[in-house]
C-alpha atoms as a PDB file:
ATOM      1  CA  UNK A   1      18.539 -34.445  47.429  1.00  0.00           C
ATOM      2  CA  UNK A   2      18.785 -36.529  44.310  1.00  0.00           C
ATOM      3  CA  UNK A   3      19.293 -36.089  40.492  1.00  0.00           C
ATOM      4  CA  UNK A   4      17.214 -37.835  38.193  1.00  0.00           C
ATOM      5  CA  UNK A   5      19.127 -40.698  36.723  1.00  0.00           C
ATOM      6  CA  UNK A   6      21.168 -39.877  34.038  1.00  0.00           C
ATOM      7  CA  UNK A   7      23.128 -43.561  33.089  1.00  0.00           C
ATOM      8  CA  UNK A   8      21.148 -43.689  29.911  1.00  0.00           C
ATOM      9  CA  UNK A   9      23.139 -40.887  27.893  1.00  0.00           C
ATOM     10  CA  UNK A  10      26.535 -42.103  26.498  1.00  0.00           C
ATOM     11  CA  UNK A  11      29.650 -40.276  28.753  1.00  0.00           C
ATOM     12  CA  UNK A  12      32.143 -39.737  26.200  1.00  0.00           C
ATOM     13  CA  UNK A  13      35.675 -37.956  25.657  1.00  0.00           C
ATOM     14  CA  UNK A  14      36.838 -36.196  22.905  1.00  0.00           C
ATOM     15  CA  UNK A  15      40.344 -35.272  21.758  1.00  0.00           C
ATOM     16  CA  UNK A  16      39.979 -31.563  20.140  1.00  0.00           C
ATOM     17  CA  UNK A  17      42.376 -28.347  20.106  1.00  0.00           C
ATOM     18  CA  UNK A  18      44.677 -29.992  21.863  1.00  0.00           C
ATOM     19  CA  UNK A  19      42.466 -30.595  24.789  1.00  0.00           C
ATOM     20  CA  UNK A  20      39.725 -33.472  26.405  1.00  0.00           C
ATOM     21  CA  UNK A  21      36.236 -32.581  26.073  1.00  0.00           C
ATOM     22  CA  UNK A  22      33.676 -34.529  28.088  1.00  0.00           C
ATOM     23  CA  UNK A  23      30.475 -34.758  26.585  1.00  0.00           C
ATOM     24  CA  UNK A  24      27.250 -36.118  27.480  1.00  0.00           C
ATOM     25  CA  UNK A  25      24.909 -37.661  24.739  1.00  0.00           C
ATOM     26  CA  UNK A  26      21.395 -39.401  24.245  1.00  0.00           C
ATOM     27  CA  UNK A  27      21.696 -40.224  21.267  1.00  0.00           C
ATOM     28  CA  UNK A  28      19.519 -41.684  18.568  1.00  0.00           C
ATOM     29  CA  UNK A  29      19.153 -41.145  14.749  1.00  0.00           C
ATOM     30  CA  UNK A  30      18.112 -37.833  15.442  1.00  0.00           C
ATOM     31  CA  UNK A  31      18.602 -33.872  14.607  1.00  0.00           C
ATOM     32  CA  UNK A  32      21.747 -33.531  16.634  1.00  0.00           C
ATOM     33  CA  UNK A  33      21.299 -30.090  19.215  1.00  0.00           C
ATOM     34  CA  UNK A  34      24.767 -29.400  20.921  1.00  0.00           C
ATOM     35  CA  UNK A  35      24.379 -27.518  24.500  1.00  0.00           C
ATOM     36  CA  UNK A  36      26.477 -24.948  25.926  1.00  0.00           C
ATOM     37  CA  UNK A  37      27.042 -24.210  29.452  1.00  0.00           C
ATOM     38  CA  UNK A  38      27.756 -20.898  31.262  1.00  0.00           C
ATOM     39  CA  UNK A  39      30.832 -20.278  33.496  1.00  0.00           C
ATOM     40  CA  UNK A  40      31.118 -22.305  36.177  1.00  0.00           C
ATOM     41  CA  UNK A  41      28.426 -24.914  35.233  1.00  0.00           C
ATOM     42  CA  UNK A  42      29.104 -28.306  33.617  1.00  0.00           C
ATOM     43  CA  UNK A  43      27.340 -30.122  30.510  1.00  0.00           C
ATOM     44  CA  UNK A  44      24.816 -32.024  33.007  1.00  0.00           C
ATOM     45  CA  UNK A  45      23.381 -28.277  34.165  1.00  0.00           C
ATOM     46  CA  UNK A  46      21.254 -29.063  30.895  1.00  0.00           C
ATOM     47  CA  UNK A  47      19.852 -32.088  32.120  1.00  0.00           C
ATOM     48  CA  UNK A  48      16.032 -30.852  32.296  1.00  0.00           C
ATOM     49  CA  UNK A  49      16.626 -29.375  29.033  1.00  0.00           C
ATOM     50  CA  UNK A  50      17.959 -32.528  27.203  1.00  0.00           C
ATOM     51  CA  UNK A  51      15.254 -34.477  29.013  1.00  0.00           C
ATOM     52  CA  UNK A  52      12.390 -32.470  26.578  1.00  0.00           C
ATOM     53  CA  UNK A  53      14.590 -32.365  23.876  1.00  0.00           C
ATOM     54  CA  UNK A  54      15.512 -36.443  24.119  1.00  0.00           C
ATOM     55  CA  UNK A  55      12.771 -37.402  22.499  1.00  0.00           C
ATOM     56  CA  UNK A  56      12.976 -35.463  18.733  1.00  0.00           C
ATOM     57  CA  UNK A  57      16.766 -35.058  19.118  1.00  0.00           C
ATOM     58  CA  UNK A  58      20.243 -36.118  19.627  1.00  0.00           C
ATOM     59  CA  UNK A  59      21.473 -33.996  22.660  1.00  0.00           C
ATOM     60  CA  UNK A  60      25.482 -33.044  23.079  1.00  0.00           C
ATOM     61  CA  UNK A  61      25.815 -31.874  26.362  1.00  0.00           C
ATOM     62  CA  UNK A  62      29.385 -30.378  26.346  1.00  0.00           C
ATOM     63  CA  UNK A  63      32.044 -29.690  29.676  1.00  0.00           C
ATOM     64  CA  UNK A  64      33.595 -26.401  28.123  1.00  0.00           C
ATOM     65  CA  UNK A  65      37.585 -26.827  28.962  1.00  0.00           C
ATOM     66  CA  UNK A  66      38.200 -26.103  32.549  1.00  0.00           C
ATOM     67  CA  UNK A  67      34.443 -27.451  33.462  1.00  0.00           C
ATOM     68  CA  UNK A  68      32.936 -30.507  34.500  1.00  0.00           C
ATOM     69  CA  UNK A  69      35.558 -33.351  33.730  1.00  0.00           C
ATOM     70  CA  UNK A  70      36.842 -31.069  30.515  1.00  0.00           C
ATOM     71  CA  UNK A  71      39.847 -30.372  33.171  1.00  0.00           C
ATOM     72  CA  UNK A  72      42.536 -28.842  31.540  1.00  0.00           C
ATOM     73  CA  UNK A  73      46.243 -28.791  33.215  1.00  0.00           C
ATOM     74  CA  UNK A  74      47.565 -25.663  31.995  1.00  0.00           C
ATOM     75  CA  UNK A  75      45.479 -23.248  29.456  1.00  0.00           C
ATOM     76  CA  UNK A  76      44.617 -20.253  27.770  1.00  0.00           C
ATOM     77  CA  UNK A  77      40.806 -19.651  28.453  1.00  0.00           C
ATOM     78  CA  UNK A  78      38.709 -17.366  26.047  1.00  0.00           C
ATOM     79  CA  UNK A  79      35.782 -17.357  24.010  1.00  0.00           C
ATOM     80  CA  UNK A  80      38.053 -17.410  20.529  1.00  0.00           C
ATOM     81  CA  UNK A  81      39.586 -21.120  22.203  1.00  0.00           C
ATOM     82  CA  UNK A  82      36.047 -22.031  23.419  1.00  0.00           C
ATOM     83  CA  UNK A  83      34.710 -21.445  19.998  1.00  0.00           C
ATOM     84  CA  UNK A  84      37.672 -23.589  18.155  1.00  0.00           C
ATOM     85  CA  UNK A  85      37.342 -26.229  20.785  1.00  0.00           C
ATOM     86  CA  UNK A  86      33.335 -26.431  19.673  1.00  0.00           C
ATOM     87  CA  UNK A  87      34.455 -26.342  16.291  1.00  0.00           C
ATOM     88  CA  UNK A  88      36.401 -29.227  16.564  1.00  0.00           C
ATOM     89  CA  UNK A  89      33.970 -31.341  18.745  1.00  0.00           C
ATOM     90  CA  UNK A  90      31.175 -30.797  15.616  1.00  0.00           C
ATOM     91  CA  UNK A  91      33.927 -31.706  13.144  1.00  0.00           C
ATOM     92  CA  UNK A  92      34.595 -35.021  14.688  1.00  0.00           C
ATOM     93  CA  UNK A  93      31.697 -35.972  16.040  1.00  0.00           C
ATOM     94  CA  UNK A  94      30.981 -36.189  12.184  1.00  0.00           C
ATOM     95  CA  UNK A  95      27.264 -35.267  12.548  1.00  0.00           C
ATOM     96  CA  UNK A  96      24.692 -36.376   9.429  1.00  0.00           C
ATOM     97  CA  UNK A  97      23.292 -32.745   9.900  1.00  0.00           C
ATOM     98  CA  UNK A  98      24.586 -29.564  10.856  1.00  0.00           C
ATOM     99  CA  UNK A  99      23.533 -29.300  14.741  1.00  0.00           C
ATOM    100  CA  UNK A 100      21.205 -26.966  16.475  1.00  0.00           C
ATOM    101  CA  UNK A 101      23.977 -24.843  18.675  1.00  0.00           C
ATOM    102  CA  UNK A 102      22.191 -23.690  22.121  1.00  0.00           C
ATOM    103  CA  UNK A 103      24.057 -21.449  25.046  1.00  0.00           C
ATOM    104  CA  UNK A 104      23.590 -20.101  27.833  1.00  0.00           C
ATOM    105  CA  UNK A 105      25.918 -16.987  28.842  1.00  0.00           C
ATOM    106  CA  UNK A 106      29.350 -18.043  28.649  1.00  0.00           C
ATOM    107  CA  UNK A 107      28.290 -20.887  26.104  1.00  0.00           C
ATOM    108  CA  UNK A 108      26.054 -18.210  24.143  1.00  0.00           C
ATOM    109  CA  UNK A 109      28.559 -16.292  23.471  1.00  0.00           C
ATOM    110  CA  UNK A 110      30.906 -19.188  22.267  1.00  0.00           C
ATOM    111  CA  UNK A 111      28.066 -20.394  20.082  1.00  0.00           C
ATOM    112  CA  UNK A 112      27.849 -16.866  18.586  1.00  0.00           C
ATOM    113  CA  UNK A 113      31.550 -17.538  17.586  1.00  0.00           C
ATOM    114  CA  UNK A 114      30.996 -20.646  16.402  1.00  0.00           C
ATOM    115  CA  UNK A 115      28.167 -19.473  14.323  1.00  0.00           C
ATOM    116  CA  UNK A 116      29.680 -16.592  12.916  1.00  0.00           C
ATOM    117  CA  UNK A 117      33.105 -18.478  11.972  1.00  0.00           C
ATOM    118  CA  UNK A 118      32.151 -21.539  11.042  1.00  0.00           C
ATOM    119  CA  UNK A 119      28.714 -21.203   9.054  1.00  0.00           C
ATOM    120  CA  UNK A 120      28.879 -24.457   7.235  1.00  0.00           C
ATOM    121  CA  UNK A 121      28.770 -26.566  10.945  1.00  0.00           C
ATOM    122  CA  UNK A 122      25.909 -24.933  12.469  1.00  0.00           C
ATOM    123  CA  UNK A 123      21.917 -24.900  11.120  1.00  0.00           C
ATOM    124  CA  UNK A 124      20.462 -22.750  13.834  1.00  0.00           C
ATOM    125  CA  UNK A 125      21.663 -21.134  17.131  1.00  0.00           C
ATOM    126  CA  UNK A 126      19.326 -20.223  20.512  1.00  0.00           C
ATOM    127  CA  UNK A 127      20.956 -17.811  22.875  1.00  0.00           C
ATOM    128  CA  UNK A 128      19.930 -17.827  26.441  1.00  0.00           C
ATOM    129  CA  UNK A 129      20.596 -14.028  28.078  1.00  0.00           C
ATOM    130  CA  UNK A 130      24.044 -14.452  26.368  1.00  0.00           C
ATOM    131  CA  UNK A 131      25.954 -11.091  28.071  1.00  0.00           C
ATOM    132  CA  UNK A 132      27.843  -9.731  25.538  1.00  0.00           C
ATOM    133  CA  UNK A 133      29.092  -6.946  27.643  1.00  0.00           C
ATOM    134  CA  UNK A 134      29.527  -4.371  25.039  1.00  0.00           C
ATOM    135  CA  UNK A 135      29.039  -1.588  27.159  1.00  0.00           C
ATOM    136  CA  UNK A 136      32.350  -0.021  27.870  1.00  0.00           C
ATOM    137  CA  UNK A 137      31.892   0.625  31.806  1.00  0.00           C
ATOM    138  CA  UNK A 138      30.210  -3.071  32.191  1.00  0.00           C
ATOM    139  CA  UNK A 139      33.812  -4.721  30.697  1.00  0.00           C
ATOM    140  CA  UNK A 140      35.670  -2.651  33.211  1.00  0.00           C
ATOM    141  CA  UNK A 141      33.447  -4.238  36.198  1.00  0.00           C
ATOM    142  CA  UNK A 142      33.806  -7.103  34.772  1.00  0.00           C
ATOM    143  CA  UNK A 143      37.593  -6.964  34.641  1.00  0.00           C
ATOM    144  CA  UNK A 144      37.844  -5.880  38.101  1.00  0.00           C
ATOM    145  CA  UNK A 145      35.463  -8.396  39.293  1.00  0.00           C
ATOM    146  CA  UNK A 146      36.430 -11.257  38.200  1.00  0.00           C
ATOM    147  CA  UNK A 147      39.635 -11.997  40.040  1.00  0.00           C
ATOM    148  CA  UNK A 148      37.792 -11.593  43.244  1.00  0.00           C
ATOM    149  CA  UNK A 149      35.390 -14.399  41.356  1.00  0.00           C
ATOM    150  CA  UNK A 150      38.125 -16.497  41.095  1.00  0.00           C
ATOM    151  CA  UNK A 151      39.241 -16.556  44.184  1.00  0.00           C
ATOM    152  CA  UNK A 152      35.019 -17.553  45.384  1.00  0.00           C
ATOM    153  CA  UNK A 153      34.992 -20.147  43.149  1.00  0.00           C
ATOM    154  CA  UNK A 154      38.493 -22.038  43.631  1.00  0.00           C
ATOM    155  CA  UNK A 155      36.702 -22.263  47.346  1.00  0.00           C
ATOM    156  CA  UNK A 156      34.221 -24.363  45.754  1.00  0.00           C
ATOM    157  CA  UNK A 157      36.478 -26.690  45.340  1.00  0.00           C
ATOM    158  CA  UNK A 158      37.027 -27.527  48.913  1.00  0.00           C
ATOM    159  CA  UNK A 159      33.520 -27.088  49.777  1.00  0.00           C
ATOM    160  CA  UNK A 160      31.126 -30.064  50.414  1.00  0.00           C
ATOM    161  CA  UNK A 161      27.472 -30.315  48.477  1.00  0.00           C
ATOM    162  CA  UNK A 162      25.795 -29.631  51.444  1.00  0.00           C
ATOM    163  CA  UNK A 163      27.331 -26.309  52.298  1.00  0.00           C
ATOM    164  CA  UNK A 164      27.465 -25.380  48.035  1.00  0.00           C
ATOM    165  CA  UNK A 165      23.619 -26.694  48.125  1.00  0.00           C
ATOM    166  CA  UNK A 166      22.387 -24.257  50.792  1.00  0.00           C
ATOM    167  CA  UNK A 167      24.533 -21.370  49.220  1.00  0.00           C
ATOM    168  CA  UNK A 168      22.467 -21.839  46.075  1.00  0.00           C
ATOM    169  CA  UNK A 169      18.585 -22.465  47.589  1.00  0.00           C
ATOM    170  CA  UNK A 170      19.520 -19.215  49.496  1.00  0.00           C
ATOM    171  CA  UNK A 171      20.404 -17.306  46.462  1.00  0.00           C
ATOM    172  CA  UNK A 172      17.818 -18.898  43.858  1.00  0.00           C
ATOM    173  CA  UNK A 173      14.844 -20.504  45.447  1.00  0.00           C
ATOM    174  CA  UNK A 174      12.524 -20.759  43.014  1.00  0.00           C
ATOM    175  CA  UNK A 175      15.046 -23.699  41.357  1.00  0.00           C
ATOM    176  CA  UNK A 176      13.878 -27.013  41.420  1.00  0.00           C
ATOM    177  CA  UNK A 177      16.008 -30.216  42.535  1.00  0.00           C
ATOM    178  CA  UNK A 178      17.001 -30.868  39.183  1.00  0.00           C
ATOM    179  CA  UNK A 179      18.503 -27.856  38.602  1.00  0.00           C
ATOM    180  CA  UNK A 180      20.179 -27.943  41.803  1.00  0.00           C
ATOM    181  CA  UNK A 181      21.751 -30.745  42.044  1.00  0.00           C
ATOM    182  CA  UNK A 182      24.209 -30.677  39.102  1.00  0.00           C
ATOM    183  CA  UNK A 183      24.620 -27.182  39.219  1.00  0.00           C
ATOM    184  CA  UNK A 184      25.900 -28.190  42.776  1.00  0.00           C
ATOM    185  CA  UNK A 185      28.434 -30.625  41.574  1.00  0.00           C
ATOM    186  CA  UNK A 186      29.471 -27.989  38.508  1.00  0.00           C
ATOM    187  CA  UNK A 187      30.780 -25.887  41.132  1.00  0.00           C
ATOM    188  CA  UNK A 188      32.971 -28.331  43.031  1.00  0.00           C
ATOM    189  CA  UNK A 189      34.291 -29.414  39.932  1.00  0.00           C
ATOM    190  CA  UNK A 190      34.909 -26.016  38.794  1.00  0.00           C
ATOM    191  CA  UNK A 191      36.635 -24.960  41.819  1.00  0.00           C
ATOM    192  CA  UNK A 192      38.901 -28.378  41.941  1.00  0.00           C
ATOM    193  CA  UNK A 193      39.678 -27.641  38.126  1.00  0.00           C
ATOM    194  CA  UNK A 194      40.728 -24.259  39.191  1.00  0.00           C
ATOM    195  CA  UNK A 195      42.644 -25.110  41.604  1.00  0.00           C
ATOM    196  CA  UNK A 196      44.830 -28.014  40.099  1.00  0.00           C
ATOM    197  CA  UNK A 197      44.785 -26.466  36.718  1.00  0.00           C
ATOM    198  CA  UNK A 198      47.363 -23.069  35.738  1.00  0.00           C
ATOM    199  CA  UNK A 199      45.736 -20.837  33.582  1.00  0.00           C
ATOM    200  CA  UNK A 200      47.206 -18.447  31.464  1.00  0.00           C
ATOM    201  CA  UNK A 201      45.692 -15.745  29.593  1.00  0.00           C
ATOM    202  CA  UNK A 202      41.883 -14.835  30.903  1.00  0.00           C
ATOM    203  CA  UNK A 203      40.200 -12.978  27.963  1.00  0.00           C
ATOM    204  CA  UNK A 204      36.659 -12.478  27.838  1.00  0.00           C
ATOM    205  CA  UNK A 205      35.750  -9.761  25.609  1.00  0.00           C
ATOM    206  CA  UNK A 206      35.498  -9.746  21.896  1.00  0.00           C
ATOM    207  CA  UNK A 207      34.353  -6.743  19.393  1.00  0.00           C
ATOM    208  CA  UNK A 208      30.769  -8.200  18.564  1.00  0.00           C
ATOM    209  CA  UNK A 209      29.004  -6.290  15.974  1.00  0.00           C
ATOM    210  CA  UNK A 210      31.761  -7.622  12.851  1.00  0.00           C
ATOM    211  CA  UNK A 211      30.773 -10.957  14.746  1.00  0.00           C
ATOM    212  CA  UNK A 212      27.170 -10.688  14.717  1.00  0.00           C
ATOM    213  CA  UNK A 213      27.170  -9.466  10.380  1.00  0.00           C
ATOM    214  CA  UNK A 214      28.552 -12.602   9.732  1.00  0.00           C
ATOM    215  CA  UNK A 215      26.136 -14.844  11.080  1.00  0.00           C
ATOM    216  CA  UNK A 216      23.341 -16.438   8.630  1.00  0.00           C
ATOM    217  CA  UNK A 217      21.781 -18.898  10.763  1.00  0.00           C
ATOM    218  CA  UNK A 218      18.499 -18.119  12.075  1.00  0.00           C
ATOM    219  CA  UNK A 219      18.556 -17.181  15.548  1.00  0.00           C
ATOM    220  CA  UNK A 220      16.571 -16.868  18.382  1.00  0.00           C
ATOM    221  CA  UNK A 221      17.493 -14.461  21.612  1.00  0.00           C
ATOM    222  CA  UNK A 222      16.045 -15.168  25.205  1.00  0.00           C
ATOM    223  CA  UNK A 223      16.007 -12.498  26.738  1.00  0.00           C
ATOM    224  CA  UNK A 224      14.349 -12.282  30.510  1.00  0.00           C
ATOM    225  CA  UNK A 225      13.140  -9.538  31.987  1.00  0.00           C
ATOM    226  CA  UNK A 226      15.808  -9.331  35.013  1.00  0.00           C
ATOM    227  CA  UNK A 227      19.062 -10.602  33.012  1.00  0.00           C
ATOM    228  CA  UNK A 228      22.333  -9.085  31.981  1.00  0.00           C
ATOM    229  CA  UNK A 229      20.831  -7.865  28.756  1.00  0.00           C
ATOM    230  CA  UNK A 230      17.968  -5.648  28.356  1.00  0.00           C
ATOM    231  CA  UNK A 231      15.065  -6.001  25.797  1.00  0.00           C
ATOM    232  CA  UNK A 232      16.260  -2.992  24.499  1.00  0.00           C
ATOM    233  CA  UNK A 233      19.569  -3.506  24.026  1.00  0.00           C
ATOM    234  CA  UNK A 234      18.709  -6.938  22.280  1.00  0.00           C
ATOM    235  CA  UNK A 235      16.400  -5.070  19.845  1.00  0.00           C
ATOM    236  CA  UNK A 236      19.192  -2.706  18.855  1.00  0.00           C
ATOM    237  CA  UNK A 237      20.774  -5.510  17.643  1.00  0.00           C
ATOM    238  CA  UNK A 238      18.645  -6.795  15.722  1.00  0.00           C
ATOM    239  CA  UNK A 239      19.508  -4.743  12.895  1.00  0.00           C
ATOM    240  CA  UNK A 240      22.762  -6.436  12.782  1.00  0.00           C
ATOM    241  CA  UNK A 241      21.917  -9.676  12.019  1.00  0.00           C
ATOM    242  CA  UNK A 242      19.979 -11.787   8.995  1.00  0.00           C
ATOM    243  CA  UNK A 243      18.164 -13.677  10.770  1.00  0.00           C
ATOM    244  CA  UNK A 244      17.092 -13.058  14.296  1.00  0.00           C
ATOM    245  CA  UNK A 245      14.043 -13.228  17.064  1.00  0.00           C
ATOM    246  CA  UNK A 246      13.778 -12.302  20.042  1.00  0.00           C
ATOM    247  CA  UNK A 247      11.840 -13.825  22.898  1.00  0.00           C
ATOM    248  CA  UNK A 248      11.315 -12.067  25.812  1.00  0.00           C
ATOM    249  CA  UNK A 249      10.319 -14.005  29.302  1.00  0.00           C
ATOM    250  CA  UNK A 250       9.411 -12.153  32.006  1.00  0.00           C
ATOM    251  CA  UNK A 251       9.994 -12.975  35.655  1.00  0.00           C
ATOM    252  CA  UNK A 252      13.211 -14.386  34.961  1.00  0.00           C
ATOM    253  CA  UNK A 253      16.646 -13.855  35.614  1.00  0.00           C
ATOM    254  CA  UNK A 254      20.151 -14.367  34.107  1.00  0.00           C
ATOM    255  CA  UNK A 255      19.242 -18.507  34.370  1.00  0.00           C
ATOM    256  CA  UNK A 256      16.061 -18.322  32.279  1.00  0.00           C
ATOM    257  CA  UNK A 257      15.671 -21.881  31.864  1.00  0.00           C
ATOM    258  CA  UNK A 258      16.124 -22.766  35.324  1.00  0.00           C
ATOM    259  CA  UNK A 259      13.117 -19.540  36.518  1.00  0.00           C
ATOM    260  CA  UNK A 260      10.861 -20.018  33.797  1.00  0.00           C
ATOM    261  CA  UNK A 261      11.061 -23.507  32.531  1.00  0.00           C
ATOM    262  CA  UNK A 262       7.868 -23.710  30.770  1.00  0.00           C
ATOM    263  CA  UNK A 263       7.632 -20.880  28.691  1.00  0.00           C
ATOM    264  CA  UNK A 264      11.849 -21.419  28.171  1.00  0.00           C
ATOM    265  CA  UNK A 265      10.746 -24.883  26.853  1.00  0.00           C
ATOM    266  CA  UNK A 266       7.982 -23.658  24.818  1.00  0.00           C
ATOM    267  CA  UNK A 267      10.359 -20.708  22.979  1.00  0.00           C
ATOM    268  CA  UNK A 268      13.416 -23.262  22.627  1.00  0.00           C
ATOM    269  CA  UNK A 269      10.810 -26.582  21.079  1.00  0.00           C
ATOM    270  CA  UNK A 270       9.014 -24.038  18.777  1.00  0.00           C
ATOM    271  CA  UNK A 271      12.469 -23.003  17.588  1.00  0.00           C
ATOM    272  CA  UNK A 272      14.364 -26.326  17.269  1.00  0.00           C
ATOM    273  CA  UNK A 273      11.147 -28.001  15.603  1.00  0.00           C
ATOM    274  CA  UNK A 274      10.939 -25.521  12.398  1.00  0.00           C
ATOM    275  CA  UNK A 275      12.089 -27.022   9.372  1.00  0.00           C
END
């Protein structure tokens, strides 16, 4: 199993909030679109994604602190720090325009943040099934899940590809090689970051309506038809924002892009190409 090559796009570091983000770029005199990854992925888990976009746009694929080589010694780790750290990364990356923001879970939610606090560095934002958990009894799952989750993934640390690989083909075989294979490394690097890295506080809830009011940006919501959110708990949002669509995929999961590529692709182009 191999990944497509990838030595074209520009690996770069960059000092922000007092941390090292690694970002991936393929640059050009482009639209710049910065991508956000979910927990426990890395910035390269966007390859197929930058690889259509490449060709009308400047892609940022970012390692959110903790991920990817974005390894972090000792850390705080919520979406408020996430957002900041983004913030910062767009400030000195000292963009011509104002970027297309694009997340998936974990990295929707930041770029929701970022959206909402920091209007003036963001043009646009696309949200990929973005679980904002704002049910009551889904936060307290979520709480008492996720040291358990911890624990799982800190194993991927010590785990080699082969035995990570089969994990994943077992529990989403519909995903091609090139989503595989750096979703594979994500984890290992996850779990070593995890494991060599002290984290602090673990917060990952924020009140979301006030956020959602104060974002002016169009946006566009994926939502698929076997995700975390529902279609109709996406429309009853709607409301609360000025400038919002949603697209609904069917026959996807959580990882729309990686279950339903094409019509992901089509949704996500359509978006990033308006004027």
């Amino acid at each position: 199993m191999e990944a497509k090559n990838t030595s074209t796009w520009a690996e770069q570091f960059i000092e922000t909030n007092g941390i090292r983000l690694c970002i991936h770029r393929t640059g050009g005199d482009k639209q710049p679109v910065v991508l956000l990854h979910g927990i426990t992925d890395n910035g390269l888990c966007w390859s197929r994604v930058a690889r259509a976009l490449e060709g009308e746009f400047d892609v940022i694929m970012v390692d959110a602190r903790g991920h990817g080589k974005s390894a972090i010694e000792q850390s705080d780790f919520s979406f408020g720090l996430m957002a900041d750290d983004v913030a910062g990364l767009i400030q000195a990356l000292d963009f011509q325009k104002p970027p297309i923001l694009g997340g998936h879970s974990m990295g929707g939610q930041v770029a929701t943040l970022v959206a909402a606090r920091h209007p003036d560095l963001v043009s646009r934002i696309f949200l990929e099934d973005p679980a904002y958990f704002m049910k009551g009894s889904l936060r307290i799952l979520v709480k008492i899940a996720l040291p358990f989750m911890m624990l799982e993934w800190r194993k991927n640390g010590k785990r080699n590809a082969a035995e990570i690989e089969r994990t994943c083909r077992k529990r989403y075989p519909t995903w091609s090689d090139e989503e595989v294979v750096p979703w594979v490394t994500a984890q290992q690097e996850f779990g070593r970051n995890m494991v060599n890295g002290r984290l602090g506080k673990v917060d990952l809830f924020v009140d979301w309506r006030p956020v959602f009011s104060q974002i002016k940006c169009p946006v566009l919501l994926i939502i698929p038809s076997k995700g975390i959110m529902s279609l109709e708990q996406a429309e009853s949002l709607e409301p609360l924002f000025g400038n919002l669509r949603i697209e609904y995929i069917a026959g996807a999961g959580h990882s729309v892009r990686r279950e339903q590529y094409e019509k992901y692709m089509a949704a996500v182009l359509a978006f990033c190409r308006e004027p």
